[in-house]
Protein backbone atom coordinates (compact mmCIF):
# COMPACT_ATOMS: atom_id res chain seq x y z
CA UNK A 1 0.00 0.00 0.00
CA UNK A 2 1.23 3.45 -1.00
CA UNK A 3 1.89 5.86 1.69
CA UNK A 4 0.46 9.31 2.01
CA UNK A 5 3.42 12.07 1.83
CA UNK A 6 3.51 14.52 4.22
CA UNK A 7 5.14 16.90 5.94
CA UNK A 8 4.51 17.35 9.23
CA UNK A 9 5.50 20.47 12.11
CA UNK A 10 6.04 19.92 15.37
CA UNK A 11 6.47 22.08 18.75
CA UNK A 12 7.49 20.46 21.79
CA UNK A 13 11.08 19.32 21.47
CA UNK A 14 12.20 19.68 25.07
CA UNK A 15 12.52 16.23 26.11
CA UNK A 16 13.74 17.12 29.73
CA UNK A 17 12.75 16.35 33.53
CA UNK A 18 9.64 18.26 32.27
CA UNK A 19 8.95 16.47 28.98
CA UNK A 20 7.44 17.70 26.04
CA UNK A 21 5.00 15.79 24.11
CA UNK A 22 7.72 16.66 20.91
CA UNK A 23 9.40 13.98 20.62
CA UNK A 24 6.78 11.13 21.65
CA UNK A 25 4.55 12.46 18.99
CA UNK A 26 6.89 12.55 16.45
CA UNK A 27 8.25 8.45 17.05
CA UNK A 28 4.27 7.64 17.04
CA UNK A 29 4.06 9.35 13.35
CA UNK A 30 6.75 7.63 12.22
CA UNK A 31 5.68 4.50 13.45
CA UNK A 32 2.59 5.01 10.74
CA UNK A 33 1.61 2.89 8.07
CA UNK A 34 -0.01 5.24 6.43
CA UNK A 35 2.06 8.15 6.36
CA UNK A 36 5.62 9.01 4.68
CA UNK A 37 6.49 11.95 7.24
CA UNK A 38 8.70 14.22 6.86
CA UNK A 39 9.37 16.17 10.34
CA UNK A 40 9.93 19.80 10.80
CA UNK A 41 10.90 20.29 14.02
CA UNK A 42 9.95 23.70 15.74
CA UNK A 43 12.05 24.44 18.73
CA UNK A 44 12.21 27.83 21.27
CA UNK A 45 15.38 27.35 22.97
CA UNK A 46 18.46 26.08 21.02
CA UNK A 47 19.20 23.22 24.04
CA UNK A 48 15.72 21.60 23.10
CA UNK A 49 17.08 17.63 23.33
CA UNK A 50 14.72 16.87 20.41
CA UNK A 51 17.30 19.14 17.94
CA UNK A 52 19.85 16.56 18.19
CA UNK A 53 18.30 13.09 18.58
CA UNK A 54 19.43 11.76 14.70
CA UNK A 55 16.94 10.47 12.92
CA UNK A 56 14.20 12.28 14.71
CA UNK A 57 13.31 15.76 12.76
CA UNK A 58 14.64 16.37 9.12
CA UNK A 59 15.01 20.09 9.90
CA UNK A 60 15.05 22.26 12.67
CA UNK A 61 13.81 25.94 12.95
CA UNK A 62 13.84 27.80 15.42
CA UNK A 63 10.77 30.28 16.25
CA UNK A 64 10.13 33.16 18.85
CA UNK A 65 8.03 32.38 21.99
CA UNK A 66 4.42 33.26 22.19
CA UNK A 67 5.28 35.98 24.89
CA UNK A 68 6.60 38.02 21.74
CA UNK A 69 3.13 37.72 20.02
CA UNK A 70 0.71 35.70 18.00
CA UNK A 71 1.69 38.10 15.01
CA UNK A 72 5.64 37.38 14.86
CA UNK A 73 5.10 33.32 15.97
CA UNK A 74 3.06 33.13 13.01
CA UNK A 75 4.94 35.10 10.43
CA UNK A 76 7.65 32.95 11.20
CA UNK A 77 5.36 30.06 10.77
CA UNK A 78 4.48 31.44 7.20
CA UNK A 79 8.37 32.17 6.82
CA UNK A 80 8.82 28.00 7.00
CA UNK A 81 5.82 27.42 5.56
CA UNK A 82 7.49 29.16 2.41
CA UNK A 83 10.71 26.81 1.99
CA UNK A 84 9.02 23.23 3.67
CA UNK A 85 5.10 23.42 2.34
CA UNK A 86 3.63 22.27 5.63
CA UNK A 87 0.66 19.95 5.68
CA UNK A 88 0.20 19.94 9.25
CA UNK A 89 1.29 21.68 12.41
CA UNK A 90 1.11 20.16 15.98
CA UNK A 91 1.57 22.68 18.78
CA UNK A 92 2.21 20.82 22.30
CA UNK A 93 2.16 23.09 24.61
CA UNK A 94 -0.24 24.85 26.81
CA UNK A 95 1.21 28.82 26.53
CA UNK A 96 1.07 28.22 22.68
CA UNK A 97 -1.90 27.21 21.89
CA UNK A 98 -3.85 30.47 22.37
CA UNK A 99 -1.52 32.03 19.08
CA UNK A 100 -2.26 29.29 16.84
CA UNK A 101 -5.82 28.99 17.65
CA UNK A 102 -6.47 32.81 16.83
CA UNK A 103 -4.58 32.27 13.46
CA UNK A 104 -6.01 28.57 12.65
CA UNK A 105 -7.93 30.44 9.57
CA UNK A 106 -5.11 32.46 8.22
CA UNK A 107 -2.75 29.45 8.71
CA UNK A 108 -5.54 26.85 7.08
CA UNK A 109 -5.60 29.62 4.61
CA UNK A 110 -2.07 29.14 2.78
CA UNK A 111 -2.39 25.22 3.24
CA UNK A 112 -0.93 24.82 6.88
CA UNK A 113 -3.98 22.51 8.83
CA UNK A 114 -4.07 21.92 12.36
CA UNK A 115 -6.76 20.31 14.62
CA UNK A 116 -7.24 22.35 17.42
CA UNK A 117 -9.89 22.90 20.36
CA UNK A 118 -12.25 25.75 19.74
CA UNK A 119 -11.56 29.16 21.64
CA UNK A 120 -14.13 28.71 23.21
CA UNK A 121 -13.17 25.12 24.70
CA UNK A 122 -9.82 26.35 25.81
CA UNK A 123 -10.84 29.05 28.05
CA UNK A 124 -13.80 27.21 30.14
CA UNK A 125 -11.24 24.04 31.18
CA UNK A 126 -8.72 27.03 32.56
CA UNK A 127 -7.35 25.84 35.75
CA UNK A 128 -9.16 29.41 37.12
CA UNK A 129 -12.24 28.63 36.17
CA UNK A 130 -12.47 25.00 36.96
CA UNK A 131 -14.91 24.79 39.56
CA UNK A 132 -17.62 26.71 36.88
CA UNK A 133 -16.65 24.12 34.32
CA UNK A 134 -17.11 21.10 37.29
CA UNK A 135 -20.45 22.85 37.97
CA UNK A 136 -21.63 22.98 34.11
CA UNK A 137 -20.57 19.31 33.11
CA UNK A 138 -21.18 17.84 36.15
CA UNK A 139 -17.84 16.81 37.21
CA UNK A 140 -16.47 16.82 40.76
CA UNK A 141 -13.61 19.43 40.90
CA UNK A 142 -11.39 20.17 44.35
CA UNK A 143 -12.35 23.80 45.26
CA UNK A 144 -10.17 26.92 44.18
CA UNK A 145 -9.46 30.33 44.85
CA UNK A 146 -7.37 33.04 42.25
CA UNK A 147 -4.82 34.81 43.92
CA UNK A 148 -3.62 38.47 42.17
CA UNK A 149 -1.03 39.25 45.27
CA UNK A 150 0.93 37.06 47.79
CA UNK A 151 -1.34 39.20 50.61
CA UNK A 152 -4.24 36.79 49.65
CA UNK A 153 -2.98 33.71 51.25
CA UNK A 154 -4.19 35.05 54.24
CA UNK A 155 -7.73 35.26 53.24
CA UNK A 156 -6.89 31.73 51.45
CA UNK A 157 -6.23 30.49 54.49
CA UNK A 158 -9.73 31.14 56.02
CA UNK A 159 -11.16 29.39 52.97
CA UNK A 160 -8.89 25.77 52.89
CA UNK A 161 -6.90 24.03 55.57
CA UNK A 162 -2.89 23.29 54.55
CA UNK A 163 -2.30 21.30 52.46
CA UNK A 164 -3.32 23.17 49.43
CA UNK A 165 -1.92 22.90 46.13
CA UNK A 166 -0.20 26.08 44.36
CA UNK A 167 -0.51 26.17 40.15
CA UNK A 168 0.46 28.13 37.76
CA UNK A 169 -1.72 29.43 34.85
CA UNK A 170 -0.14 27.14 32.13
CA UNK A 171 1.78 24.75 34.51
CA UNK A 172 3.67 23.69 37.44
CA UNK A 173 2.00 22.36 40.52
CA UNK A 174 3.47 22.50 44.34
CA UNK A 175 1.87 21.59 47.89
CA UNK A 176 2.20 23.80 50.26
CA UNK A 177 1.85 22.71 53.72
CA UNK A 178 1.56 26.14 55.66
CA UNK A 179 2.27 29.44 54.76
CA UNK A 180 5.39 30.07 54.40
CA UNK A 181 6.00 26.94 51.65
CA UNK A 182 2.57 29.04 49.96
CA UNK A 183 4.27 31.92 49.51
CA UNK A 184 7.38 30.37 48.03
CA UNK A 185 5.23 28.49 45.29
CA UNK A 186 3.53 31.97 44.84
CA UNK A 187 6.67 33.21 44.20
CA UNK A 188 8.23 30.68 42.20
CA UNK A 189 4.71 30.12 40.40
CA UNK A 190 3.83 34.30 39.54
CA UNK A 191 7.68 34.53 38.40
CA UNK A 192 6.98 32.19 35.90
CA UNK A 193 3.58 32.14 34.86
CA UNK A 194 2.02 35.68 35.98
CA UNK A 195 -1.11 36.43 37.86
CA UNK A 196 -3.85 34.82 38.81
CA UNK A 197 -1.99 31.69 41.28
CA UNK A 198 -4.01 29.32 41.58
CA UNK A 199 -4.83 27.44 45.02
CA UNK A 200 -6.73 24.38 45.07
CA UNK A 201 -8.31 22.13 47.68
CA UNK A 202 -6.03 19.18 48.07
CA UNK A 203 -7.50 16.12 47.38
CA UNK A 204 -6.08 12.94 48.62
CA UNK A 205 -5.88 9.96 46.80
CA UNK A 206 -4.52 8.32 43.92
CA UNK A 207 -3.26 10.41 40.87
CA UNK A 208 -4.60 8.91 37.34
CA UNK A 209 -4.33 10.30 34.07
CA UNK A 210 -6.28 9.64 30.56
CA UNK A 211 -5.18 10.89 27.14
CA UNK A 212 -7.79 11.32 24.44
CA UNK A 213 -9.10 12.11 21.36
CA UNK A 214 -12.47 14.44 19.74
CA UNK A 215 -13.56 14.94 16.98
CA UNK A 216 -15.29 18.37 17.85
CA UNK A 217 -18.98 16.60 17.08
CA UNK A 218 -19.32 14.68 20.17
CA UNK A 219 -17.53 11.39 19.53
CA UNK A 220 -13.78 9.78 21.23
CA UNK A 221 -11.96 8.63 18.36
CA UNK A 222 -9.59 7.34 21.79
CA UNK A 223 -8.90 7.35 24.89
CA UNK A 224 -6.46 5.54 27.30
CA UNK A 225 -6.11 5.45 31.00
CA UNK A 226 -3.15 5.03 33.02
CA UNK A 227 -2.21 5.15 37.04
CA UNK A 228 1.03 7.16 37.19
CA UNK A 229 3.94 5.06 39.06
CA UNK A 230 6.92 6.97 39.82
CA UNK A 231 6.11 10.68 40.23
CA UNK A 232 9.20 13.58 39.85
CA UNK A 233 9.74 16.64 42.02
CA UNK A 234 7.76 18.46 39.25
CA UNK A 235 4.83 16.54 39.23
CA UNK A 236 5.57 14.55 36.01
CA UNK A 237 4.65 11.41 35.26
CA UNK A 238 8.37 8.99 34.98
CA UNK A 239 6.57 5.81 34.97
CA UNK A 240 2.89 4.78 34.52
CA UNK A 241 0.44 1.62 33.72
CA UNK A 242 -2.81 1.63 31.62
CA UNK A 243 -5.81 0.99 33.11
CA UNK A 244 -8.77 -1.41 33.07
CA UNK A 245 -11.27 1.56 34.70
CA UNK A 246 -14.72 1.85 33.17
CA UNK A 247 -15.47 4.43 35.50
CA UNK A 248 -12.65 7.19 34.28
CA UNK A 249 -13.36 5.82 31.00
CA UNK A 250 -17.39 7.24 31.27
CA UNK A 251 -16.44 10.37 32.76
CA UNK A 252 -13.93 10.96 29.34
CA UNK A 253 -16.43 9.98 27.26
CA UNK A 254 -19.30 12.32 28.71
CA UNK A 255 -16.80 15.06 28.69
CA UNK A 256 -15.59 15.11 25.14
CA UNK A 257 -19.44 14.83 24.20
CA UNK A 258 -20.40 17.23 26.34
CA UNK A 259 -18.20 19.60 25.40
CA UNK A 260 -17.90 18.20 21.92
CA UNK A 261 -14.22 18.65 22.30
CA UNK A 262 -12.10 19.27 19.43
CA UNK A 263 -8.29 17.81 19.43
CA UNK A 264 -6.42 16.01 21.81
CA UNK A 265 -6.62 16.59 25.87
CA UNK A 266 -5.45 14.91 29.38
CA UNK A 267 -7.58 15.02 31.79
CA UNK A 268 -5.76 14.66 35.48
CA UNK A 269 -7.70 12.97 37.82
CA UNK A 270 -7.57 12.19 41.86
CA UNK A 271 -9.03 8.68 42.46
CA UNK A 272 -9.78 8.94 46.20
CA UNK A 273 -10.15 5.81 48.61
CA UNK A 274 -13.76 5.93 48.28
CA UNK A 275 -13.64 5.30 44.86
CA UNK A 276 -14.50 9.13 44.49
CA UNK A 277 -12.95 10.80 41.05
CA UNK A 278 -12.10 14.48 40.72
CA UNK A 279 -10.72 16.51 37.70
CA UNK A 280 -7.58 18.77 39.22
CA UNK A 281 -7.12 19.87 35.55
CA UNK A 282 -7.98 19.51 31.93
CA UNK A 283 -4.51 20.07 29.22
CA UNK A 284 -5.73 20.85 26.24
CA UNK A 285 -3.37 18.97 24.34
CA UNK A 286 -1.74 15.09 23.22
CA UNK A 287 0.53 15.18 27.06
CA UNK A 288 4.19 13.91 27.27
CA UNK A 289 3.27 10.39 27.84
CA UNK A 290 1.13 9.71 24.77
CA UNK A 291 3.77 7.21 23.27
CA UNK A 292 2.07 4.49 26.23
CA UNK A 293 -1.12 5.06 24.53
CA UNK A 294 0.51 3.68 21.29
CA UNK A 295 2.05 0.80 22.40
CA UNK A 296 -1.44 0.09 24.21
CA UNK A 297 -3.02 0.40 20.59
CA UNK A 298 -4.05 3.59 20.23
CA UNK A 299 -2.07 5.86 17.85
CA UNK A 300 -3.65 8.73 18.99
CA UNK A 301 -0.83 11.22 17.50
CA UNK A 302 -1.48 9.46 13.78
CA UNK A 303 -5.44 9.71 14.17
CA UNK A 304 -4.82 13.40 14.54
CA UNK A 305 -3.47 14.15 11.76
CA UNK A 306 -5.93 11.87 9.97
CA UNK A 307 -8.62 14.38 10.97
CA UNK A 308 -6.61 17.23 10.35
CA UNK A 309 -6.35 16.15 6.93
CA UNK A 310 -9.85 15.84 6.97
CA UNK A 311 -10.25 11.96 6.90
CA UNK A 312 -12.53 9.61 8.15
CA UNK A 313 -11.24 8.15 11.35
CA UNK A 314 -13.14 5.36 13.26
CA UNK A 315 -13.05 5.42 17.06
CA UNK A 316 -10.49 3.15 18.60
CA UNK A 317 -12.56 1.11 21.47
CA UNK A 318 -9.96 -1.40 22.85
CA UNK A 319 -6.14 -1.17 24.51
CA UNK A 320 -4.10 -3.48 26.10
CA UNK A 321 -3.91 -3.46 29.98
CA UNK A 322 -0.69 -3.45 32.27
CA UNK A 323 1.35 -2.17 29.28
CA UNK A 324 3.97 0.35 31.19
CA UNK A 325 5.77 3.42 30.45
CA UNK A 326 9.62 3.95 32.33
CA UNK A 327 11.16 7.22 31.32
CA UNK A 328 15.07 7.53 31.29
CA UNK A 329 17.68 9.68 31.30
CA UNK A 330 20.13 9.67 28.25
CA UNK A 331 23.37 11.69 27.29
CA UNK A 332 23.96 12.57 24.21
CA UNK A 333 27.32 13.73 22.78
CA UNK A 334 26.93 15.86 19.85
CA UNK A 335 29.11 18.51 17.78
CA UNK A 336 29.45 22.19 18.90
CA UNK A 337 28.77 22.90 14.78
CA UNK A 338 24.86 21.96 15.67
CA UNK A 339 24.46 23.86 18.49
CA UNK A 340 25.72 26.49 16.98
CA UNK A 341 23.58 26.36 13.85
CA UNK A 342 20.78 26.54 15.65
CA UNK A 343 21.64 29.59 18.31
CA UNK A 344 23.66 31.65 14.85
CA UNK A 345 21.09 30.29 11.95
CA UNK A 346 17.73 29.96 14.13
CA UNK A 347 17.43 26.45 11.67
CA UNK A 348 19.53 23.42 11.19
């Protein structure tokens, strides 16, 4: 059978202690039988490990983060565009996804498609506004509160008993267990991310995770669940198991009709000792760990770009259980010449 050609962009390259979904997304594509691929990779910082794993992109640009504007992140899109003919684009990150979405016409416009959640979508699951969207869907959500200055985590503290958990807009996560660790993640968390902090209700239990798929009229074309094993510092995911769980497996499904969610997304889920779920957070995106969901039997990454190239893609309804995930650590020794092609150049 002949392959389909095409050429395929990627953000998310920073295969660190706070992975990317990059490079997982990129070895699912390849792994597809029905697509020649050629990867672009699209990179913000020039020590992103995905620019010098060999064989993994074809060529490298790099492009200016969102913080600079939607308007120069996608003129340098178009730049590319120019020279590599992009079929589709993949954006994997949170902070990101705002720029791309407000320029998914003009992009689809010179040829460039993407599958993306709706504006609309994107907002309502924001980690501010999470108890609404609990509310609306009926979904059990831990209890927030928005902070704009460090001041009020004293009226916070009227509201929850320590411990409480400390998030940023886009990401990071830290408990606090009394106010003086609050204010640090405050710190750390506003320094990073800006204003509002969010402060949740800590929920205790057991952390489970499930990637998945819409197809913006209702239906999961997938979805895969997983208990995470080995947890880092930064809240990540280093090792994980799928799931037999019919439970978190109704909840996705009501959600994505519902909400008739477009795209990929993650929901993050506490699965307390009364058998009790809640939703700490919805990502909008394919996460870091979508390459267990493909050797599980759901190529979630390839069916995405099926329906971004508008084709007809049948929901996936069966995984394997007790398949496992271990991240690991890896050095790599490459040539100064690359590095420096990418930080001189901006491409490789």
């Amino acid at each position: 059978m002949n392959r389909q050609k095409i050429i395929l962009a990627v953000t998310g390259l920073n295969n660190t202690d706070n992975p990317g979904p990059g490079v997982p997304v990129i070895r699912s594509i390849k792994e597809s039988k029905d697509f020649d691929v050629r990867v672009i990779g699209l990179v913000y910082e020039n020590l992103e490990p995905g620019i010098y794993m060999e064989g993994l992109c074809d060529r490298i640009f790099q492009i200016p983060y969102p913080s600079a504007g939607s308007e120069e992140l996608t003129e340098r899109i178009e730049f590319i565009h120019q020279q590599e003919k992009i079929d589709v684009l993949i954006p994997n990150f949170d902070a990101e996804l705002f720029s791309f979405m407000k320029n998914e016409g003009r992009l689809a416009d010179k040829g460039i498609k993407m599958f993306l959640p709706t504006l609309k979508q994107f907002q309502e699951r924001e980690k501010d506004k999470l108890p609404a969207y609990g509310k609306k869907y009926g979904v059990k959500v831990p209890d927030s509160m928005n902070l704009g200055t460090i001041n009020q985590i004293a009226d916070m503290e009227k509201k929850f008993n320590y411990p409480v958990m400390v998030k940023g807009q886009f990401y990071d996560a830290y408990p606090a267990y009394n106010e003086e660790q609050a204010k640090q993640a405050f710190r750390k968390v506003s320094a990073k991310w800006g204003l509002p902090v969010i402060v949740q209700e800590f929920v205790a239990g057991t952390e489970v995770n499930v990637v998945a798929l819409g197809d913006g009229k209702g239906n999961t074309i997938a979805a895969v669940p997983m208990r995470k094993q080995y947890i880092t510092d930064k809240g990540k995911a280093w090792g994980g198991i799928t799931l037999a769980d019919d439970k978190m497996m109704e909840l996705t499904l009501s959600l994505i009709h519902k909400t008739q969610w477009k795209g990929g997304l993650e929901l993050e889920l506490i699965k307390t000792n009364s058998g009790e779920y809640y939703l700490v957070e919805i990502n909008p995106r394919i996460p870091a760990w979508v390459y267990l969901a493909v050797g599980a039997g759901q190529n979630i990454p390839e069916a995405l770009v099926k329906l971004a190239l508008g084709h007809d893609v049948q929901p996936m309804t069966s995984y394997k259980i007790g398949k496992m995930f271990v991240r690991y650590s890896y050095d790599m020794i490459v040539d100064l010449e690359r590095f420096a092609a990418i930080s001189m150049n901006k491409e490789i």
